[in-house]
Protein backbone atom coordinates (compact mmCIF):
# COMPACT_ATOMS: atom_id res chain seq x y z
CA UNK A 1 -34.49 -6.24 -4.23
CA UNK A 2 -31.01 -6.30 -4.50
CA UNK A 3 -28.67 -8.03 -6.42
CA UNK A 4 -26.34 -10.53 -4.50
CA UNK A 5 -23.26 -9.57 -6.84
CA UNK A 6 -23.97 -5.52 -6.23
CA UNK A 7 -25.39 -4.95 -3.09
CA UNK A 8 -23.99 -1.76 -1.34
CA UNK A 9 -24.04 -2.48 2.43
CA UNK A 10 -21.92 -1.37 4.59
CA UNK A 11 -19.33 -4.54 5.14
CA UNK A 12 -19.01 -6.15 8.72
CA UNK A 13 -20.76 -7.52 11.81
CA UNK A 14 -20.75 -11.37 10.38
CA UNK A 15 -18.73 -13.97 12.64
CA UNK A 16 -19.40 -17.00 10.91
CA UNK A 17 -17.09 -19.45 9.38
CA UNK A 18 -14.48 -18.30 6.72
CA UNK A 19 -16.06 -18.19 3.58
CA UNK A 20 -12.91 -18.34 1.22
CA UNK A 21 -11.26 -16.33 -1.50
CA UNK A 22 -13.19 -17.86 -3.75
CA UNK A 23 -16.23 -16.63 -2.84
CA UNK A 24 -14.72 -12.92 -3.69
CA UNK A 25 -14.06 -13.91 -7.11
CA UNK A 26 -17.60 -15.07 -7.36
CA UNK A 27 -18.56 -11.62 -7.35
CA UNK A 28 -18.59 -10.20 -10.76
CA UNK A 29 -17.55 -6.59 -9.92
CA UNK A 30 -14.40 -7.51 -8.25
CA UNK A 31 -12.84 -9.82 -11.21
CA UNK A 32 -12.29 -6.69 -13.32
CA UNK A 33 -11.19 -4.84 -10.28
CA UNK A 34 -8.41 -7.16 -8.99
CA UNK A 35 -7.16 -7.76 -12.92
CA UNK A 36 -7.00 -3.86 -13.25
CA UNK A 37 -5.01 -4.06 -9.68
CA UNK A 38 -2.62 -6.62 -11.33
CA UNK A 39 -1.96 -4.39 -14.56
CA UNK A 40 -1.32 -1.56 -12.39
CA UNK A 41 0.95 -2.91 -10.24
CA UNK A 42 3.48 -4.32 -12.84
CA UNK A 43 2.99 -1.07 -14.60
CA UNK A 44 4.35 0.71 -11.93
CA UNK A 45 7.07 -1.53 -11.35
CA UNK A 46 7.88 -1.74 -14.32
CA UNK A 47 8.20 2.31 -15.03
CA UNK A 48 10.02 2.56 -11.95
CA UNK A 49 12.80 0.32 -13.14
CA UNK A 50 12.48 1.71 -16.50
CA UNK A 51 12.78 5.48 -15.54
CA UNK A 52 15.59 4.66 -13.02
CA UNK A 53 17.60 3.15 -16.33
CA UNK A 54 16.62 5.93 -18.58
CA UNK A 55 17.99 8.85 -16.15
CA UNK A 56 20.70 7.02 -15.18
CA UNK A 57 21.72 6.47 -19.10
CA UNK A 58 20.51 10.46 -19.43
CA UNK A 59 22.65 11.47 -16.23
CA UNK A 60 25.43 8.87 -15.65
CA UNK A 61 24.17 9.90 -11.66
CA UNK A 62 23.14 7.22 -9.29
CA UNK A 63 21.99 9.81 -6.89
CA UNK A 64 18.86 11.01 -9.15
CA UNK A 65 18.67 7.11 -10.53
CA UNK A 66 17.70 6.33 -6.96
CA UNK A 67 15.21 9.69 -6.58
CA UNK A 68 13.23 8.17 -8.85
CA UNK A 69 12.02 5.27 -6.55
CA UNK A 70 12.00 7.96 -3.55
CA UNK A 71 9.16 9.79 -5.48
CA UNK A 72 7.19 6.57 -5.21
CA UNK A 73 6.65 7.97 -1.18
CA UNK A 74 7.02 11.90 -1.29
CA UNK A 75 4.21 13.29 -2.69
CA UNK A 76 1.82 11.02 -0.81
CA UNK A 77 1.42 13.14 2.10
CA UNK A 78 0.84 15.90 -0.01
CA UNK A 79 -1.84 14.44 -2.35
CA UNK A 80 -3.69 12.36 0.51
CA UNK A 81 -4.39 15.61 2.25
CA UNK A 82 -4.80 18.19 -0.42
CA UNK A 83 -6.77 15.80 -3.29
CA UNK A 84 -8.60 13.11 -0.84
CA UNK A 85 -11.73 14.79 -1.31
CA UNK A 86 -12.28 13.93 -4.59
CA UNK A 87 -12.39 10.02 -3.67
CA UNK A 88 -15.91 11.24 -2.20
CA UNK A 89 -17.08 13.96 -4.12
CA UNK A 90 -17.47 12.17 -7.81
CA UNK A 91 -18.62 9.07 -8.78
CA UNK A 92 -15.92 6.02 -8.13
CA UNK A 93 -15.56 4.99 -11.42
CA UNK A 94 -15.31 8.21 -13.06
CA UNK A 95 -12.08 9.05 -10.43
CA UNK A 96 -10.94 5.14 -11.09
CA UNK A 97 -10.52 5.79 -14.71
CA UNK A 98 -9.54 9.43 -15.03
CA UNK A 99 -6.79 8.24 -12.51
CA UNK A 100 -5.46 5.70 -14.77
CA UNK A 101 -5.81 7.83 -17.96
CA UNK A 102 -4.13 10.72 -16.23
CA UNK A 103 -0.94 8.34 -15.16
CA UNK A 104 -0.68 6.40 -18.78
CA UNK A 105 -0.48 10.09 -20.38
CA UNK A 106 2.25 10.91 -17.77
CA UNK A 107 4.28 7.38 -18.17
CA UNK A 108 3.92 7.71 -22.30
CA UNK A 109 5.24 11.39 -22.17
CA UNK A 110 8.65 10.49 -20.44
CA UNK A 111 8.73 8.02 -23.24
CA UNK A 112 9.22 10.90 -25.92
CA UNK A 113 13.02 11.44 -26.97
CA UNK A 114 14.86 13.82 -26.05
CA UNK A 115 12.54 14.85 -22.49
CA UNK A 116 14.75 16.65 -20.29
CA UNK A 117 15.51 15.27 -17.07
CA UNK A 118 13.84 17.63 -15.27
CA UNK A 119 10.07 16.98 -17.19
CA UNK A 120 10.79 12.99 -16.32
CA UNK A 121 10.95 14.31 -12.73
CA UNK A 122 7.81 16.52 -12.60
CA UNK A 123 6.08 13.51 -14.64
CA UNK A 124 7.01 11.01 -12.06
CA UNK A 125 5.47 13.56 -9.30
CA UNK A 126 2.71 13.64 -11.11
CA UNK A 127 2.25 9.88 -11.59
CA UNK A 128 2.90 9.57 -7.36
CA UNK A 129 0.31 12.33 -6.12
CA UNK A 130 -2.29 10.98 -8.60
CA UNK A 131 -1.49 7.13 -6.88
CA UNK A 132 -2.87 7.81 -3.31
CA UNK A 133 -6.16 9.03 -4.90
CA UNK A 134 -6.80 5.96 -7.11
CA UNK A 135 -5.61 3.38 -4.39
CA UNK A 136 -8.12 5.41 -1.79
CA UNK A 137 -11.10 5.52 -3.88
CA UNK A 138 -10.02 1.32 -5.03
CA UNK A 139 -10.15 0.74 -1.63
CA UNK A 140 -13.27 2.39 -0.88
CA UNK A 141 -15.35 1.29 -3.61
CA UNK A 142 -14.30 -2.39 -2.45
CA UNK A 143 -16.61 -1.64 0.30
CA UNK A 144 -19.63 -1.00 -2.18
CA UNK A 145 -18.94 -3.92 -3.91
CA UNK A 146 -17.90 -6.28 -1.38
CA UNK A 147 -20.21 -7.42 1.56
CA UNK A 148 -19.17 -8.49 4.99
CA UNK A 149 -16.60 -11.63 4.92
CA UNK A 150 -16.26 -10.97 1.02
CA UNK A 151 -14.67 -7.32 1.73
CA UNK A 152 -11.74 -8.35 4.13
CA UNK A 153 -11.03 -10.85 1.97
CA UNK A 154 -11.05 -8.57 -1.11
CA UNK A 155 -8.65 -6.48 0.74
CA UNK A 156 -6.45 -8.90 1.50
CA UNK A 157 -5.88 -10.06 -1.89
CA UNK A 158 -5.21 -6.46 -2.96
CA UNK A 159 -2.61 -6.66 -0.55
CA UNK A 160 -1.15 -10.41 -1.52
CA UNK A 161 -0.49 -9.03 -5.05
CA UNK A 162 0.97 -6.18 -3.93
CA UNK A 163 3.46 -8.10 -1.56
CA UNK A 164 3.69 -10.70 -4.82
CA UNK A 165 4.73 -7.38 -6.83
CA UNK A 166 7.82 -7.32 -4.19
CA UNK A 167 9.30 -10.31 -4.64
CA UNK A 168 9.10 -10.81 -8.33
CA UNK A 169 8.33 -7.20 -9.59
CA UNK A 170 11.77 -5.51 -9.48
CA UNK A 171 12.99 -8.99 -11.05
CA UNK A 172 10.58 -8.97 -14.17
CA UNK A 173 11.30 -5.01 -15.04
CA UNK A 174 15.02 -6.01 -14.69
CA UNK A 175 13.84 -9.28 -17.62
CA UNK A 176 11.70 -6.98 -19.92
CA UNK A 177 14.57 -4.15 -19.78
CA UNK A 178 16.40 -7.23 -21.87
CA UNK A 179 14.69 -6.90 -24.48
CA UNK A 180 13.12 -3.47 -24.60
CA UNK A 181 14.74 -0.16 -24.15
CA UNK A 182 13.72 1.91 -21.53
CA UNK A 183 11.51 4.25 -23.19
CA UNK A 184 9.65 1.40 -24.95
CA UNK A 185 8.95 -0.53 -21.30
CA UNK A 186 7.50 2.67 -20.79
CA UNK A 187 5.07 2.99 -23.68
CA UNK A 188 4.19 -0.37 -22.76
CA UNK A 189 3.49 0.63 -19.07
CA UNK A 190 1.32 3.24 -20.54
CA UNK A 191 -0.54 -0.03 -22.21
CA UNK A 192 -1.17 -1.09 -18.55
CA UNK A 193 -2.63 1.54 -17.47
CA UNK A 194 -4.90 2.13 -20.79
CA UNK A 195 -5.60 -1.49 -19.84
CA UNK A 196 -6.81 -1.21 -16.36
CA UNK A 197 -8.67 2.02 -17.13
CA UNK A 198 -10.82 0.05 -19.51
CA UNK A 199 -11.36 -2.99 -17.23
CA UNK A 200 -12.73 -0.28 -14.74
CA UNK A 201 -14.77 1.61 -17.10
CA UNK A 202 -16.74 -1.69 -18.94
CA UNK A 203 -16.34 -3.80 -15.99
CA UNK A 204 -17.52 -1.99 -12.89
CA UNK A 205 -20.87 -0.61 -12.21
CA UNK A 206 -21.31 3.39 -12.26
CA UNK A 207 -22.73 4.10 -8.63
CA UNK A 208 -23.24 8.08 -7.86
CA UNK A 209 -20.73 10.25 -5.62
CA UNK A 210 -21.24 9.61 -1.45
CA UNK A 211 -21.47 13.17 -0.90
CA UNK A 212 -21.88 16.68 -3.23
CA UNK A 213 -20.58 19.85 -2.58
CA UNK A 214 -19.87 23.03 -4.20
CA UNK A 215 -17.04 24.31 -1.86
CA UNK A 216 -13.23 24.22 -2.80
CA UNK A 217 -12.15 20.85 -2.91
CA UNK A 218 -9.11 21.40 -0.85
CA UNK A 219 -9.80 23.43 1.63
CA UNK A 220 -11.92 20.61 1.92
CA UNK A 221 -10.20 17.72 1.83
CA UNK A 222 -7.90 19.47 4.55
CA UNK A 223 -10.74 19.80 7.06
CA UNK A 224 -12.20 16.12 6.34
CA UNK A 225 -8.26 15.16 7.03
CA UNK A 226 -8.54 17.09 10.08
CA UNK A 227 -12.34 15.45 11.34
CA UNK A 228 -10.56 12.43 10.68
CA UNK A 229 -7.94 12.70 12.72
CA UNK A 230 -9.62 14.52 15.41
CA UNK A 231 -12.15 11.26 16.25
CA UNK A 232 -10.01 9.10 18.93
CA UNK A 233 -11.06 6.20 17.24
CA UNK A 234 -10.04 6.65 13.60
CA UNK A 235 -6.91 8.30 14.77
CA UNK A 236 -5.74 5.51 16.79
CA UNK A 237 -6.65 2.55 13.77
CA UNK A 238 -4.90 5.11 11.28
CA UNK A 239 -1.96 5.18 13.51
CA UNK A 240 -2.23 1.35 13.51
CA UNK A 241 -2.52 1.26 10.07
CA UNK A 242 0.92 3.60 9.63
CA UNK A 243 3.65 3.03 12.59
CA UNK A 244 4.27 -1.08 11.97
CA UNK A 245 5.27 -0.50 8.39
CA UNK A 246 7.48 2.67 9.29
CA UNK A 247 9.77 0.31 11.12
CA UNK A 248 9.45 -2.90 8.92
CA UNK A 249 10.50 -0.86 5.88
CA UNK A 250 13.87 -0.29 7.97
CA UNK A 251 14.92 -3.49 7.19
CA UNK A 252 14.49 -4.10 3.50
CA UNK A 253 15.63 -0.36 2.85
CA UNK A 254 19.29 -1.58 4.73
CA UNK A 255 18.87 -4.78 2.51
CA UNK A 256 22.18 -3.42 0.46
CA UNK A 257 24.25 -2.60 3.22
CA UNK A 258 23.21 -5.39 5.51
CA UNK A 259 24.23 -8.05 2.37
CA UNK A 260 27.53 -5.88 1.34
CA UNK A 261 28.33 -6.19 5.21
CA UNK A 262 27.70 -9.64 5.55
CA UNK A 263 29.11 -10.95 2.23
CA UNK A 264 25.86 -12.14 1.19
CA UNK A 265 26.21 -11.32 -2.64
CA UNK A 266 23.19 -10.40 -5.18
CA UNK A 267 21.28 -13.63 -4.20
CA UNK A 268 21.42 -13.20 -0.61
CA UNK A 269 20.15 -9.31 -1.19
CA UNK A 270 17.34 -10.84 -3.48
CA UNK A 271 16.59 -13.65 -1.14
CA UNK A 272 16.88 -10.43 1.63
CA UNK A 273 14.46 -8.59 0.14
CA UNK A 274 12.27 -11.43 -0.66
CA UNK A 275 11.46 -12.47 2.35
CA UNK A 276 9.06 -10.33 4.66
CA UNK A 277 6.73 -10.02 2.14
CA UNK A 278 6.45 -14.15 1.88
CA UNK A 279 5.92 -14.15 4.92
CA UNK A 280 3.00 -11.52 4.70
CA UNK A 281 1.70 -13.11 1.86
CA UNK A 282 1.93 -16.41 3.44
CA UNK A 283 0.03 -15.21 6.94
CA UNK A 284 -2.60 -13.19 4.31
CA UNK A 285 -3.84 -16.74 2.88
CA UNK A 286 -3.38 -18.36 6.42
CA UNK A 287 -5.78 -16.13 7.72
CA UNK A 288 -8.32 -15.44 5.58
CA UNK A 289 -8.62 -19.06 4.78
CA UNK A 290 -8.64 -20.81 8.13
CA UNK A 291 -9.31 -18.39 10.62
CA UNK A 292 -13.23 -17.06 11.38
CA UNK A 293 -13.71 -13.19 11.62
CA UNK A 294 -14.19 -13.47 15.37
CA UNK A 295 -10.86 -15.71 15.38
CA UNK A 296 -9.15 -12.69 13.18
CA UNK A 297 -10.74 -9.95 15.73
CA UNK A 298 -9.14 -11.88 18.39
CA UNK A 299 -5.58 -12.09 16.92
CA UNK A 300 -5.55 -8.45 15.64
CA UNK A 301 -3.82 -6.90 19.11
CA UNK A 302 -1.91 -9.67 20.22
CA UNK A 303 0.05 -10.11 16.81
CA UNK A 304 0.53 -6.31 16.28
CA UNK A 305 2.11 -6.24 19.46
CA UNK A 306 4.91 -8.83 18.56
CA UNK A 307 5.06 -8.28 14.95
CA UNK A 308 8.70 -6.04 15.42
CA UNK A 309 10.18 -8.56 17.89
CA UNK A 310 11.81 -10.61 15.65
CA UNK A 311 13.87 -7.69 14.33
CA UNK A 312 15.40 -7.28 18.11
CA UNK A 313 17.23 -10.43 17.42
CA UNK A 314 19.18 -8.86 14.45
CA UNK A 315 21.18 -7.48 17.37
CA UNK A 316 23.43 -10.83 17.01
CA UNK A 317 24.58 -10.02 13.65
CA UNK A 318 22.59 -12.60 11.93
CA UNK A 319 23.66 -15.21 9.24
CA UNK A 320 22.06 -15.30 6.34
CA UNK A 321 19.75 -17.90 7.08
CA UNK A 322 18.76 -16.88 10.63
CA UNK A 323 17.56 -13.10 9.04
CA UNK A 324 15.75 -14.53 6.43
CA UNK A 325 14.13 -16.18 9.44
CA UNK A 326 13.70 -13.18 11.38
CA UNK A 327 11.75 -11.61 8.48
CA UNK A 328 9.76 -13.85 7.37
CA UNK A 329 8.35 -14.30 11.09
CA UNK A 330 8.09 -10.65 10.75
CA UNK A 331 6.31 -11.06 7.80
CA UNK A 332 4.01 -13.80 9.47
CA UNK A 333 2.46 -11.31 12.00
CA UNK A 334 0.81 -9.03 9.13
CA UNK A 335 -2.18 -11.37 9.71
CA UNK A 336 -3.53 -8.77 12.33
CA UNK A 337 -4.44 -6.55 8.66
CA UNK A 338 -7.56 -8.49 8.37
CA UNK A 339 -8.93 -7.92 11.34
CA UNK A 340 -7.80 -4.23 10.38
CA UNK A 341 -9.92 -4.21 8.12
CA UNK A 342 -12.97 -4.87 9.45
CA UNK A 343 -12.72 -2.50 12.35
CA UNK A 344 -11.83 0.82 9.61
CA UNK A 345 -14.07 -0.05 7.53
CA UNK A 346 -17.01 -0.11 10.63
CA UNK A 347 -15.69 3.27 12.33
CA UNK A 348 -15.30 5.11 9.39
CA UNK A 349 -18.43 6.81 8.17
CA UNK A 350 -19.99 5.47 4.87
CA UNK A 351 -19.92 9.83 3.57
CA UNK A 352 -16.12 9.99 4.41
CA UNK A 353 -14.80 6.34 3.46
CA UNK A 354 -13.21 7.48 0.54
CA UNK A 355 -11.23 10.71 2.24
CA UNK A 356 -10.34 8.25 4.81
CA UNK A 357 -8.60 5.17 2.91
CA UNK A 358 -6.74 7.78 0.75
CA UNK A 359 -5.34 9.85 4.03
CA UNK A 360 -4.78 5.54 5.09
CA UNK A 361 -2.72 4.91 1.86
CA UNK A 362 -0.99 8.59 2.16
CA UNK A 363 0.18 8.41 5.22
CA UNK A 364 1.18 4.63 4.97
CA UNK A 365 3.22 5.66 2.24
CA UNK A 366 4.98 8.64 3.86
CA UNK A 367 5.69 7.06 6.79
CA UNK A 368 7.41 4.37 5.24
CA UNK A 369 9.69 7.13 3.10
CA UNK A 370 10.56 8.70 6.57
CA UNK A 371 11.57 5.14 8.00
CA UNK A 372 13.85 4.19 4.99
CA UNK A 373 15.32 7.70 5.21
CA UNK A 374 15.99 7.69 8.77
CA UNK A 375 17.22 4.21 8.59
CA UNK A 376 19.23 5.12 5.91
CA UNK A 377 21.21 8.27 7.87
CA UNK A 378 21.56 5.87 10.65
CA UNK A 379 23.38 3.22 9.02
CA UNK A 380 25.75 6.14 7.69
CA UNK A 381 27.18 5.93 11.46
CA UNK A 382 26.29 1.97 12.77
CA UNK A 383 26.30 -1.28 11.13
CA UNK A 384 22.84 -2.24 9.61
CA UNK A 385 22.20 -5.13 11.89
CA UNK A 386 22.11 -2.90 14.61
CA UNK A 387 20.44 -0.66 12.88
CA UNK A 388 17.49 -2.85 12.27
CA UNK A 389 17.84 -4.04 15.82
CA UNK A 390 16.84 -0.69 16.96
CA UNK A 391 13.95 -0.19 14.47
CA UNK A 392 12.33 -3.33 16.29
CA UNK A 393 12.49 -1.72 19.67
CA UNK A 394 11.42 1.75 18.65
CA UNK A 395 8.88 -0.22 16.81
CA UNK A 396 7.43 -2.10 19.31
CA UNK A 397 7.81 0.60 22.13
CA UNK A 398 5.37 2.76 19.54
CA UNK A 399 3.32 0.38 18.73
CA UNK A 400 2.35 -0.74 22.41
CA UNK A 401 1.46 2.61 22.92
CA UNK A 402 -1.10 3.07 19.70
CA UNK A 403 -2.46 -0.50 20.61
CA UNK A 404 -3.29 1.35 24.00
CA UNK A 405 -5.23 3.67 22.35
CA UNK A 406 -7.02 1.47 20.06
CA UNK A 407 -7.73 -0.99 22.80
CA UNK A 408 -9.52 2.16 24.52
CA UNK A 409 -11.32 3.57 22.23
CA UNK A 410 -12.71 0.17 20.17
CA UNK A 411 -16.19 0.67 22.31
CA UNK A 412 -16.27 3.58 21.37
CA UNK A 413 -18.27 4.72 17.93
CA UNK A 414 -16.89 7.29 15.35
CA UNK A 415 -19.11 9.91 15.88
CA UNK A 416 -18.33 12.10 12.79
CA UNK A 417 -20.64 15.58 11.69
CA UNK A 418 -21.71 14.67 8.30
């Protein structure tokens, strides 16, 4: 018989009526899980801020100060499809913690004096191609942990904190850089991590690897990328997964142009920044509080579909107020992630779940790099407004046409060789 707190089935199929967040902090696995989430997100906030300052003191250059947040997307792509493998191969908890030990060592080396620049680089590459691995196998273990109603609604409070991370995040490394210097905020974001590893280790149960193998783990993980992405089905939800967020992150990475160009000062940037991910947050609790599974289901293809209009109106040159508007409507439509959800989790074999939310995270991640990046050389040549303007109709364009191919392939089932 199995225990209500632990049971492993495979999530989805229930319809009822929502059940609350509540009911996922019921579950004893997941407390430890989502406080380890917390930790790690403000310690990578906070040694993103931290390491920024440091090289910037170190350097005097704001060109590497601002590398340092563009290693939080590079290496994504790289370690989703070289290192994915592993998410499946060992035991959860065992990659969970070794994940978090790995990252604490790297965050408490660039805290030794005297580490030249170029070892605070490779460390931050490190930290960033061991990231997509730990949030994959996170994301996948949810699913062993979590049943049914209980795992959407795990995932979606992943997701609140991490949108919660946005707005105050940047704001509370800026605080504790007040009173610490930079090296110390990052012994203590070594703490967080040493933290979180040991919420993991004594709080989570320690449930055997999905598959075994004895071949190289890379060439591996490459051709479980590639089965992945050859099924129609997983293709077109990973595609769903990546292209909305490539264009949203247009807008906040324009957020210093856009508030130099409208006179908008520091608190209009904050406020800027600030406010898609409200709105996300916002539509998160919305949803997974009021709304049924079938009612999320329903509300998945519709809201996709409109989710980039709003930023087709920044073609008026917004005010202030009306763009904070725009975004947080924006922000509003990422209730469609629930439904999300439920459909990966359901298509995606139980043997390659892991592999699969880490190639998820990975190519989220690198997607959104290229969008800032190409948002970034466009604004070099048009105002931002108009800028962002265009990002909503590239957007939506692209994402009509992956909401065709989900739409066609939902009946049918992944049909992956184990």
């Amino acid at each position: 018989m199995k225990d209500s707190e632990n049971a492993t089935t495979t999530p989805g199929g229930d319809s009822g009526t929502p059940i609350g967040y509540g009911a996922v902090f019921s579950v004893r696995e997941f407390r430890p899980i989502f406080a380890a989430h917390v930790l790690s997100l403000l310690g990578g906030v906070l040694a993103e801020v931290a390491l920024a300052v440091l090289i910037f003191a170190e350097t005097g250059s704001a060109v590497l100060s601002a590398l340092v947040f563009a290693l939080t997307y590079l290496p994504y792509a790289l370690s989703g499809l070289l290192l994915s493998g592993i998410a499946d191969r060992y035991p959860s908890r065992r990659v969970l913690v070794s994940c978090d030990v790995l990252s604490g060592g790297c965050v408490a080396a660039m805290a030794i004096p005297g580490a030249p620049v170029v070892l605070l680089f490779a460390l931050r590459v490190a930290v960033s191609l061991i990231a997509p691995l730990f949030t994959g196998t996170r994301a996948a273990s949810l699913a062993d942990i979590l049943e049914g109603e209980r795992y959407v609604l795990g995932r979606s409070l992943v997701r609140i904190v991490a949108q919660g991370s946005q707005i105050a995040g940047f704001g509370l490394g800026g605080l504790v850089l007040v009173w610490l210097t930079p090296r110390s905020a990052l012994l203590l974001t070594a703490c967080t991590f040493a933290g979180s590893a040991l919420l993991l280790r004594f709080g989570t149960a320690d449930r055997p690897a999905r598959v075994t193998g004895s071949g190289r783990l890379m060439r591996e993980s490459i051709a479980s990328a590639g089965r992945l992405m050859a099924d129609p089905r997983i293709r077109a939800l990973l595609l769903m997964w990546w292209v909305p967020p490539m264009f949203f992150i247009v807008a906040e990475g324009l957020a210093a142009p856009f508030a130099k160009a409208a006179g908008i000062g520091t608190v209009g940037f904050g406020l800027f920044l600030a406010a898609m991910p409200a709105g996300t947050a916002v539509s998160e609790v919305l949803a997974g509080t009021l709304l049924s599974p079938a009612a999320r289901d329903r509300i998945v293809l519709p809201l996709a579909g409109i989710s980039l209009l709003p930023l087709i109106l920044f073609a008026v040159d917004p005010s202030l107020p009306l763009a904070l508007v725009l975004l947080v409507l924006t922000g509003l439509c990422a209730a469609y992630a629930l439904g999300m959800d439920r459909w990966f989790v359901d298509d995606v074999p139980d043997h390659m779940r892991g592999q699969a939310m880490s190639l998820l995270g990975a190519g989220l991640m690198t997607l959104q790099g290229l969008g800032i990046t190409v948002g970034g050389a466009l604004a070099e040549w048009a105002p931002p407004y108009a800028v962002i303007a265009g990002s909503g109709v590239a957007g939506t364009l692209s994402v009509l046409l992956v909401l065709r191919s989900v739409r066609r392939t939902r009946a049918v089932p992944a049909a992956l060789a184990a």
